[in-house]
C-alpha atoms as a PDB file:
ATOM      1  CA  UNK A   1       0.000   0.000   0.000  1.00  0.00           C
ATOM      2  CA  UNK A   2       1.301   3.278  -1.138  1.00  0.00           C
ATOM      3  CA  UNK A   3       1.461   5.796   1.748  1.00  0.00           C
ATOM      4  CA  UNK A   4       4.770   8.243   1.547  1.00  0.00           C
ATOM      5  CA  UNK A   5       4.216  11.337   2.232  1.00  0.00           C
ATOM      6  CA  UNK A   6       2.042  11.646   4.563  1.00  0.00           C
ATOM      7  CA  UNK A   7       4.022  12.030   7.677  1.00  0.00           C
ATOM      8  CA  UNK A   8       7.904  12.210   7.998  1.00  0.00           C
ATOM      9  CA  UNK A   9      10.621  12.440  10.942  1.00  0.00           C
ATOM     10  CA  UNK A  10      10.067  16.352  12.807  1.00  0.00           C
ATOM     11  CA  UNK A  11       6.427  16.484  12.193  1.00  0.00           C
ATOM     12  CA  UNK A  12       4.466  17.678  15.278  1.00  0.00           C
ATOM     13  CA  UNK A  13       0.471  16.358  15.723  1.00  0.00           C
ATOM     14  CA  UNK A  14      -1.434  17.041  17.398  1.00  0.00           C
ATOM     15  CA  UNK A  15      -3.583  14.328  19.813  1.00  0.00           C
ATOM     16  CA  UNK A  16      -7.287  13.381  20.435  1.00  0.00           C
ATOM     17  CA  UNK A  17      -7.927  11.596  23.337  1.00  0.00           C
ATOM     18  CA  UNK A  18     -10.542   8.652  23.294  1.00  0.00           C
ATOM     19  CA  UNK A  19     -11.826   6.136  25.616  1.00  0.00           C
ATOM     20  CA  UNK A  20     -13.570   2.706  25.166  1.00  0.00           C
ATOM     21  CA  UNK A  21     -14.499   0.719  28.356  1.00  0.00           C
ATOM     22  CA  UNK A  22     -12.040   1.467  30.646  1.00  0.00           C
ATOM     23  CA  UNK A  23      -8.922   2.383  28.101  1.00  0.00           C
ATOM     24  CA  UNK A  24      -7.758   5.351  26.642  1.00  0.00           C
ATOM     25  CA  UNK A  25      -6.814   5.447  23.124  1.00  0.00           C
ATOM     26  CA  UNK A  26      -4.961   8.404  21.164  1.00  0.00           C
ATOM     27  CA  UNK A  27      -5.117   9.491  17.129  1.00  0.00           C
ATOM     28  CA  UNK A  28      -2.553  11.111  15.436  1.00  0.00           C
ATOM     29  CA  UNK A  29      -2.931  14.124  13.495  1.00  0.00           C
ATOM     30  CA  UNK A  30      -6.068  13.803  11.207  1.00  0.00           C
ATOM     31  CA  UNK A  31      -6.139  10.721  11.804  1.00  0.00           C
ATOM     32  CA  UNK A  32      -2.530   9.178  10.205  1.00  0.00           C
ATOM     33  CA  UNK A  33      -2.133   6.867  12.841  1.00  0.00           C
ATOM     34  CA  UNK A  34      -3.912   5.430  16.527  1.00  0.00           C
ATOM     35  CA  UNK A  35      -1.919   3.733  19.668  1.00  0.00           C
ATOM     36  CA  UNK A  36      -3.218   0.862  21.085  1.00  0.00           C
ATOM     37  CA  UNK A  37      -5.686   0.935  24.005  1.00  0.00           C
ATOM     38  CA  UNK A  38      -3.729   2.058  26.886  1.00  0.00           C
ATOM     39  CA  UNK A  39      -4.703   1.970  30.323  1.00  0.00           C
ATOM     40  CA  UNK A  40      -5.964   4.976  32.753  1.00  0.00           C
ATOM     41  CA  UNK A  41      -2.505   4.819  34.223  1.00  0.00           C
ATOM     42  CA  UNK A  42      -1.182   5.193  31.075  1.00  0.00           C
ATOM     43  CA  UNK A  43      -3.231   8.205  29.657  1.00  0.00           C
ATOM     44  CA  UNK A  44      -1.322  10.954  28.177  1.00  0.00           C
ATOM     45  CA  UNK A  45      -0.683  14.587  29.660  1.00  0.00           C
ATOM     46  CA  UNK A  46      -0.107  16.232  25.851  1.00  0.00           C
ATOM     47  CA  UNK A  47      -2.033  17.686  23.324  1.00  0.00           C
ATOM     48  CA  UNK A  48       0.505  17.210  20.598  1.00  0.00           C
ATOM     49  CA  UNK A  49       3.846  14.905  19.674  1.00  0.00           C
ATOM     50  CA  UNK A  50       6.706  15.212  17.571  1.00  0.00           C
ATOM     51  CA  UNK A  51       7.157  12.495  14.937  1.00  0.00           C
ATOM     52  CA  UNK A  52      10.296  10.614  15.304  1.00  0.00           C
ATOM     53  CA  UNK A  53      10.218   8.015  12.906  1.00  0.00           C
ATOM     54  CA  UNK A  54       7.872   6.301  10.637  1.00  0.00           C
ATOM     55  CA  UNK A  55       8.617   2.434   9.314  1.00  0.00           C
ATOM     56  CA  UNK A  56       7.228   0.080   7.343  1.00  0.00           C
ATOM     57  CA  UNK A  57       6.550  -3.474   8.005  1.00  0.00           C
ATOM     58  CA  UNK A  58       5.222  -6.398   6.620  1.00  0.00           C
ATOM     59  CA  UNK A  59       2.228  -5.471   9.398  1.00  0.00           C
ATOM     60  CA  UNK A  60       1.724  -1.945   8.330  1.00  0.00           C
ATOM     61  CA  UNK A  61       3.332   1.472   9.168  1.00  0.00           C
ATOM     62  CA  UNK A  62       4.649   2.354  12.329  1.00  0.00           C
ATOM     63  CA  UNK A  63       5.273   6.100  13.557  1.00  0.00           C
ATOM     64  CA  UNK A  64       6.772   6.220  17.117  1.00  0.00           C
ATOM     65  CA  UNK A  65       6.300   9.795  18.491  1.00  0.00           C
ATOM     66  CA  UNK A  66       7.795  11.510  21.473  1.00  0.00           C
ATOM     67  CA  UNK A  67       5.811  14.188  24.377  1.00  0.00           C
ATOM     68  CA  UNK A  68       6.542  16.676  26.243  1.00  0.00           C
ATOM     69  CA  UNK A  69       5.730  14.207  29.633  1.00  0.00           C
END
């Protein structure tokens, strides 16, 4: 699947908080990428990340971001 472009390294995001159950889950940006469900002692502080890398993998495409926490 052809997706370049759409995010690179230095990119900051910003991040929507949403919950299911009992777990927190976070998109990225308009909606690029989405964590996993996390739990409450896991929830996130910031309202935006900075892109630090972005992979491919036989799974899909990764994007690991960093915040200010």
């Amino acid at each position: 699947m052809e997706r370049t472009g759409l995010l690179k390294e230095g990119d900051v995001l910003p991040v929507k908080e949403g919950k299911v159950s009992s777990y927190y889950y976070y998109t990225l940006g308009n909606s690029f990428a989405m964590t996993a469900n996390l739990l409450p002692s896991e929830r996130l502080v910031s309202e935006k990340g900075k892109v630090v890398s972005v992979r491919e993998t036989e799974r899909g495409f990764y994007v690991t971001v960093e915040f200010d926490e």
